[in-house]
Protein backbone atom coordinates (compact mmCIF):
# COMPACT_ATOMS: atom_id res chain seq x y z
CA UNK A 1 5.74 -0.72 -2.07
CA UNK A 2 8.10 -0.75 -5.16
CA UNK A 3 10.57 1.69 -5.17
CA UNK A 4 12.91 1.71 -8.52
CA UNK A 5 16.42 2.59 -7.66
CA UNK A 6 17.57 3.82 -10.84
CA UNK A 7 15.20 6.44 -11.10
CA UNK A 8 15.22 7.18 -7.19
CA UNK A 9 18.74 7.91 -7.78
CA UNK A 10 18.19 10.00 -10.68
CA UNK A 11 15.75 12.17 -9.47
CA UNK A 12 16.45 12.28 -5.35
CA UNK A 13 19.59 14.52 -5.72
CA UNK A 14 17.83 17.02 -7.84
CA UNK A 15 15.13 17.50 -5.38
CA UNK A 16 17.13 17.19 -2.83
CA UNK A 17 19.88 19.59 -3.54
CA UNK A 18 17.20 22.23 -4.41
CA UNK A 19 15.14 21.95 -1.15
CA UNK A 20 18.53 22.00 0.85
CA UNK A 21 19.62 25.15 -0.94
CA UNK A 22 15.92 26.52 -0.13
CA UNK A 23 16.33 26.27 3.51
CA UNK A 24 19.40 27.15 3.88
CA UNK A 25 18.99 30.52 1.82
CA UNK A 26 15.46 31.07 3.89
CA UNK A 27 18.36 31.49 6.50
CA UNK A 28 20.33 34.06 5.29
CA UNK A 29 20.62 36.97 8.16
CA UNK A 30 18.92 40.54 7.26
CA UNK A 31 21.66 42.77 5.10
CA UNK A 32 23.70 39.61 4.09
CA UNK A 33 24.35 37.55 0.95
CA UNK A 34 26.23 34.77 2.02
CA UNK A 35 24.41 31.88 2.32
CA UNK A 36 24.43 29.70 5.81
CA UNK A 37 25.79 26.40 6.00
CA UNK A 38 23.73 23.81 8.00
CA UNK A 39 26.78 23.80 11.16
CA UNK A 40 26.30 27.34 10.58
CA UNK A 41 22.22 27.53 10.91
CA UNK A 42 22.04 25.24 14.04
CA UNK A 43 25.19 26.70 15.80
CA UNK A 44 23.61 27.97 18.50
CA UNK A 45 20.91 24.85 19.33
CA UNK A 46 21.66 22.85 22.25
CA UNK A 47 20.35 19.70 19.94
CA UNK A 48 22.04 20.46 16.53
CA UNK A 49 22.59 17.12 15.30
CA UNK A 50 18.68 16.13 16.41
CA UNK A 51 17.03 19.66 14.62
CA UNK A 52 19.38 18.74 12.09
CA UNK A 53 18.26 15.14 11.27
CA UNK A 54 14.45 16.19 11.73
CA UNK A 55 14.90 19.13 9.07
CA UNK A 56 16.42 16.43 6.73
CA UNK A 57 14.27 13.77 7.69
CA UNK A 58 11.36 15.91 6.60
CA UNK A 59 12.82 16.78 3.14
CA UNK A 60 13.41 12.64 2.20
CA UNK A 61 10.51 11.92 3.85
CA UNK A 62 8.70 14.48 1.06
CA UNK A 63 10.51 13.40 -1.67
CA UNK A 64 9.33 9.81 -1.23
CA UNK A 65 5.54 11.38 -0.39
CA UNK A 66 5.70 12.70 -4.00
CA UNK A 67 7.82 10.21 -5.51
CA UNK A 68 5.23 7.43 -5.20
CA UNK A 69 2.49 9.77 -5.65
CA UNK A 70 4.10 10.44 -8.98
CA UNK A 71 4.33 6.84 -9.86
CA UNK A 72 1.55 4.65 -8.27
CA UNK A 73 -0.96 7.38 -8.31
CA UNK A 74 -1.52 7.00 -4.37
CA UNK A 75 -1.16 9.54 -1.52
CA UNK A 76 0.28 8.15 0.78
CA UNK A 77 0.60 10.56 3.93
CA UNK A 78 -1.01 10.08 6.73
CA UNK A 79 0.78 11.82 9.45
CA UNK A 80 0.00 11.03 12.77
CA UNK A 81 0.77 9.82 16.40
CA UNK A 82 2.06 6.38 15.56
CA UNK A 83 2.79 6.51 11.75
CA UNK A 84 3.48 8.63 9.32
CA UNK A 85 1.90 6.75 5.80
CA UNK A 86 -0.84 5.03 4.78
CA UNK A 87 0.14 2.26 1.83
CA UNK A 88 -2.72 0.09 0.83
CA UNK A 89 -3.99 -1.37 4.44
CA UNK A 90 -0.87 -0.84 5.70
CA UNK A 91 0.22 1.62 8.26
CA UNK A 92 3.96 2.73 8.07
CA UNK A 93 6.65 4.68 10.26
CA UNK A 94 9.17 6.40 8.72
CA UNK A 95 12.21 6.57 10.61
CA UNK A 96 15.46 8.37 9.52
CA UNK A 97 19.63 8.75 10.75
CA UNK A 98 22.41 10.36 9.58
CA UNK A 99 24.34 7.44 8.30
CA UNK A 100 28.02 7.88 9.95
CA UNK A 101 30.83 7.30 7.61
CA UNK A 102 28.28 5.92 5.34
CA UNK A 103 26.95 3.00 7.31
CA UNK A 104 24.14 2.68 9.81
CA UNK A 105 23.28 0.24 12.37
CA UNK A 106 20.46 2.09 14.51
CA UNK A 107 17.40 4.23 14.86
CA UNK A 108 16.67 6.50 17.68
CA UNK A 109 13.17 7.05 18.29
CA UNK A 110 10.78 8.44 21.19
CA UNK A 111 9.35 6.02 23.68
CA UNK A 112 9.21 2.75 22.79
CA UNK A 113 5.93 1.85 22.61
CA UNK A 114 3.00 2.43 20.40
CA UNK A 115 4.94 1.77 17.42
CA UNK A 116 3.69 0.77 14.38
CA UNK A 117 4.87 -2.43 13.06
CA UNK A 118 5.88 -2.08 9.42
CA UNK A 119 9.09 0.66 8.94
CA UNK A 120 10.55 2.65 6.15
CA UNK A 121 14.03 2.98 7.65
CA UNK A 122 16.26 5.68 6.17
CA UNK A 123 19.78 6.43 6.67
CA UNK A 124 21.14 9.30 4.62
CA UNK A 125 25.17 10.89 4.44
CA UNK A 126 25.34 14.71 4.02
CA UNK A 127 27.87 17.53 3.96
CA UNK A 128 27.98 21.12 4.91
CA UNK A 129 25.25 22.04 2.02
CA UNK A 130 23.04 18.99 1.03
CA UNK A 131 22.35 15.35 1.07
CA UNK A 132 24.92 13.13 -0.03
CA UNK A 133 23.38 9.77 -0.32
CA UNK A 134 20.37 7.29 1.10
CA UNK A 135 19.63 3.81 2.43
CA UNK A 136 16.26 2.62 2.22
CA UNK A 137 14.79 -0.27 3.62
CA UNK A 138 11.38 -1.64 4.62
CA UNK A 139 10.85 -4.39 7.44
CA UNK A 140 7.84 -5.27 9.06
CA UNK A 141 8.17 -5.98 12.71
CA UNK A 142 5.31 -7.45 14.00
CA UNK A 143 5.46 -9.89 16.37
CA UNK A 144 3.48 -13.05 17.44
CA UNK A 145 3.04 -14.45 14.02
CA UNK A 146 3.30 -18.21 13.69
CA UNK A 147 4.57 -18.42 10.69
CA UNK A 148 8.14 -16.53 11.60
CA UNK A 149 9.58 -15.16 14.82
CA UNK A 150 11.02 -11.62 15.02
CA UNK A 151 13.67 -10.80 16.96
CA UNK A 152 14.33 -7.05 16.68
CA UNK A 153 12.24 -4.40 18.42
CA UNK A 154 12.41 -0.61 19.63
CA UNK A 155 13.84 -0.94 23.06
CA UNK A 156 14.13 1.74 25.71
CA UNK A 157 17.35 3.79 26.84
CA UNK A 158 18.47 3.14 29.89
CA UNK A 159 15.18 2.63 31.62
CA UNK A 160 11.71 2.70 30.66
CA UNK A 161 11.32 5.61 31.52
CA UNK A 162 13.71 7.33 29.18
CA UNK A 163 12.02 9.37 26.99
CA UNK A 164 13.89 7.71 23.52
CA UNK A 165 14.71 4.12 22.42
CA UNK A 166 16.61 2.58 20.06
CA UNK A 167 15.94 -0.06 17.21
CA UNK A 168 18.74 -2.24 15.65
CA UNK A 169 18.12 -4.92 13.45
CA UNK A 170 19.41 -8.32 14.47
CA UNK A 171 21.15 -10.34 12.22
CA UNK A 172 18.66 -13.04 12.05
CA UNK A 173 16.15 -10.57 10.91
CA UNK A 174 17.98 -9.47 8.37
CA UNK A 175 16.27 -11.17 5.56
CA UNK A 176 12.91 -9.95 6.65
CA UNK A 177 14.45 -6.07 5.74
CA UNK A 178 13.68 -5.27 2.34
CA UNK A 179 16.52 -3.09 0.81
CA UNK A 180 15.30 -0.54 -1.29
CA UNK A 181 18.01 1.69 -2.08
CA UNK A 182 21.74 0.86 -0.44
CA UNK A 183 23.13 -2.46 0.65
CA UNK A 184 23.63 -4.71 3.42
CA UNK A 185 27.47 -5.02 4.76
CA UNK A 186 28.96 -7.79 5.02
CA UNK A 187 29.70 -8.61 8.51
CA UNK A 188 31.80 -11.34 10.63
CA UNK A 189 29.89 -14.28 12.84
CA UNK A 190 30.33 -12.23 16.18
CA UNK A 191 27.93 -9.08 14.84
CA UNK A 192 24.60 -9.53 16.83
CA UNK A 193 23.11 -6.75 14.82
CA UNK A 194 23.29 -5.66 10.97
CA UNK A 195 24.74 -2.49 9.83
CA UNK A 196 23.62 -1.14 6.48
CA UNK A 197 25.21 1.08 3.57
CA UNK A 198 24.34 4.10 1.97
CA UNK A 199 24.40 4.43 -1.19
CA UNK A 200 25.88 7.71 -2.56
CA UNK A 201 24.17 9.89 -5.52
């Protein structure tokens, strides 16, 4: 799946900006004008920063729907239990985080099993308004090949039965991940896991 980052970065922030500003003014309160920030629309939820990164998520996740849809003529989504796209033969999971100071180095998902193998990891930076920037990367985790081992994996909180887990990429995976959009950081001989960085529209 080829995505070009020149015109990815040309045309996310215009679609994203405008389906921001849609949400957030299909929040403005009866009798007012002002229109709500996003602190200001999930004030009162006891998960903000979760119903926050799943209305997001949802937007990106659209734009790259259409975006390839636009350019390689497929439809690609295929929503479902354990993936969200169908590419070719290929199942895929999209999985997205708000990117903290501009760098990620996890994704927090529901139980850890069941997961498809092949990811479209996204990390995105945002203000009060709209989307800010995005990392995208591809890597395909599945395991028991013999022609590569894999060492990263969804693994659960703090006991299996928590009801999330967490996937970081370790470092000797890292040239299995296919960067997309962003770049890798560069990190010191101690870092067991890679952190990625956003790049900004």
């Amino acid at each position: 799946m080829k995505i070009t980052k020149k015109e990815t970065l040309t045309e996310a922030p215009k679609y994203l900006n405008e389906k921001c500003f849609n949400i957030r003014e299909a929040h403005i309160e009866y009798g007012s004008i002002k229109i709500p920030t996003f602190p200001q629309i999930f004030a009162n939820s006891n998960q903000s920063g979760q119903d926050q990164t799943k209305m997001l998520s949802s937007i990106i996740n659209n734009f790259l729907y259409g975006y390839i849809k636009k350019y390689k003529n497929v439809d690609i989504k295929q929503e479902a239990n354990n993936h969200d796209a169908l590419y070719h033969i290929n199942f895929l999971e999209f999985k997205s985080t708000l990117a903290k100071n501009g760098f990620v180095k996890e994704w927090i998902g529901n139980k850890a099993s069941n997961k498809t193998p092949i990811h479209v990891l996204i990390a995105y930076t945002c203000n009060d308004t709209t989307i800010t920037g995005l990392f995208i990367g591809v890597i395909d985790l599945t395991k028991g090949r013999k022609d590569r081992e894999i060492y990263s994996g969804w693994k659960h909180g703090k006991s299996e039965n928590s009801s999330y887990s967490k996937l970081q990429i370790d470092i000797r995976d890292d040239d299995k991940m296919h960067v997309l959009i962003g770049k890798r950081k560069k990190l010191t001989a101690i870092n067991k896991y890679q952190h990625y960085e956003v790049e900004m529209f």
